[in-house]
Protein backbone atom coordinates (compact mmCIF):
# COMPACT_ATOMS: atom_id res chain seq x y z
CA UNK A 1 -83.34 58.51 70.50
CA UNK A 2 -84.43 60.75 73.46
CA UNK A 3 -80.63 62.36 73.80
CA UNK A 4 -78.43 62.63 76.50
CA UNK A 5 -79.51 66.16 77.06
CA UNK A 6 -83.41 65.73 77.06
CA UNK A 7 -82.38 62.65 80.02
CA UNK A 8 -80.46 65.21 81.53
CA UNK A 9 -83.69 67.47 82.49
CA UNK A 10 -86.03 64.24 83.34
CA UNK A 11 -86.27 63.93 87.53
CA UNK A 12 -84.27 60.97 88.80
CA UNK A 13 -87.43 58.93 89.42
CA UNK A 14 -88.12 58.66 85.75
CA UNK A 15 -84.72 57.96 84.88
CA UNK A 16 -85.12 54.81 87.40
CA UNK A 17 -88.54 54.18 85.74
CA UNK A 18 -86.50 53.49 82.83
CA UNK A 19 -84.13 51.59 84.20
CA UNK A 20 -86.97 49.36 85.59
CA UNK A 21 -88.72 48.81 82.30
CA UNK A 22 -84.87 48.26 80.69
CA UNK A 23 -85.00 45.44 83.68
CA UNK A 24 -87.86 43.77 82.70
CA UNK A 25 -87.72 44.06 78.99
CA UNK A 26 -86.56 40.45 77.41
CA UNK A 27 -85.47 41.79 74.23
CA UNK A 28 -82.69 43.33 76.36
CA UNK A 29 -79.03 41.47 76.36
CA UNK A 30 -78.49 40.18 79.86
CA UNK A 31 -75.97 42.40 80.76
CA UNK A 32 -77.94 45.55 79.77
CA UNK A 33 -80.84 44.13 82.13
CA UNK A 34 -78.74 43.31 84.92
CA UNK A 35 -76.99 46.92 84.74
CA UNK A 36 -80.45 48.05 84.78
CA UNK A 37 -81.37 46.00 87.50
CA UNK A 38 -78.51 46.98 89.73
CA UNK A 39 -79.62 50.93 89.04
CA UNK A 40 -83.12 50.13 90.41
CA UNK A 41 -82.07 47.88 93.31
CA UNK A 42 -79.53 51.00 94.56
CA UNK A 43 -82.17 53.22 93.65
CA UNK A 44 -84.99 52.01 95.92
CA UNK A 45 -82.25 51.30 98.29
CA UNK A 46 -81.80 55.28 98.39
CA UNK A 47 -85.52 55.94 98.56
CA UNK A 48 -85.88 53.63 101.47
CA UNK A 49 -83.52 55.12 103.57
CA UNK A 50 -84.62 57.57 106.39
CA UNK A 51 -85.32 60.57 106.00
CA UNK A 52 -82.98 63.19 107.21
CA UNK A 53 -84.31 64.96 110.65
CA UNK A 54 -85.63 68.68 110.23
CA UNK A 55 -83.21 71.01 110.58
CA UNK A 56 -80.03 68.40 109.44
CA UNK A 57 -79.15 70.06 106.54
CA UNK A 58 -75.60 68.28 106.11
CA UNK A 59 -77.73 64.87 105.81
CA UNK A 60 -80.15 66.49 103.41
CA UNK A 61 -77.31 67.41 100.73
CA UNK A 62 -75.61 64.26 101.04
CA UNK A 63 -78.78 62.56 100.05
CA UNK A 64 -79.17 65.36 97.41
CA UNK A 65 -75.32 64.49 96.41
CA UNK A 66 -76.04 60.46 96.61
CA UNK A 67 -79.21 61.11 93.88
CA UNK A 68 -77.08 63.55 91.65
CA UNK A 69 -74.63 61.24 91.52
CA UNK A 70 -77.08 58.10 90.29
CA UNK A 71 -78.59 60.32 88.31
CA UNK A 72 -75.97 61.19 86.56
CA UNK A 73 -74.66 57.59 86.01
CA UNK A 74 -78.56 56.56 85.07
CA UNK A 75 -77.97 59.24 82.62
CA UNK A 76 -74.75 57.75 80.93
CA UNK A 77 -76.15 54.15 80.90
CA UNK A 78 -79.88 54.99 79.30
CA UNK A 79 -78.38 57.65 76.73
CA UNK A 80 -76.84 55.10 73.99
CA UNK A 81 -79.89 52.88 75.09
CA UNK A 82 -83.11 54.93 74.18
């Protein structure tokens, strides 16, 4: 078990790493791989989006708030996982 608090310090790209290879990995139950799946989707969802403008710094933290907060629920979801 990595532990919740080792996940904690990973960068939310790894985290969605994980949730890929969780995707992808048959030995999963369904429902673990399509909660994985839905993490991955939302997260390249997030990446794809446009980049905030220079100097638009209340666009910049909401996308800073949006990847906290999927981080944070990555977090819950992987921790009784791996």
């Amino acid at each position: 078990m990595i532990g919740r608090e080792n996940l904690q310090r990973v960068d939310a790209i790894i985290l969605a790493i994980m949730c890929k290879k969780l995707a992808q990995d048959e030995t999963q139950p369904k429902d673990v791989r399509d909660a994985a799946r839905k993490f991955q989707d939302e997260w390249l969802v997030l990446q794809d989006s446009e980049p905030p403008k220079k100097g638009n710094g209340k666009q910049f933290g909401a996308i800073q708030d949006q990847i906290a907060d999927i981080k944070a629920r990555m977090v819950d979801f992987l921790a009784p996982l791996v």
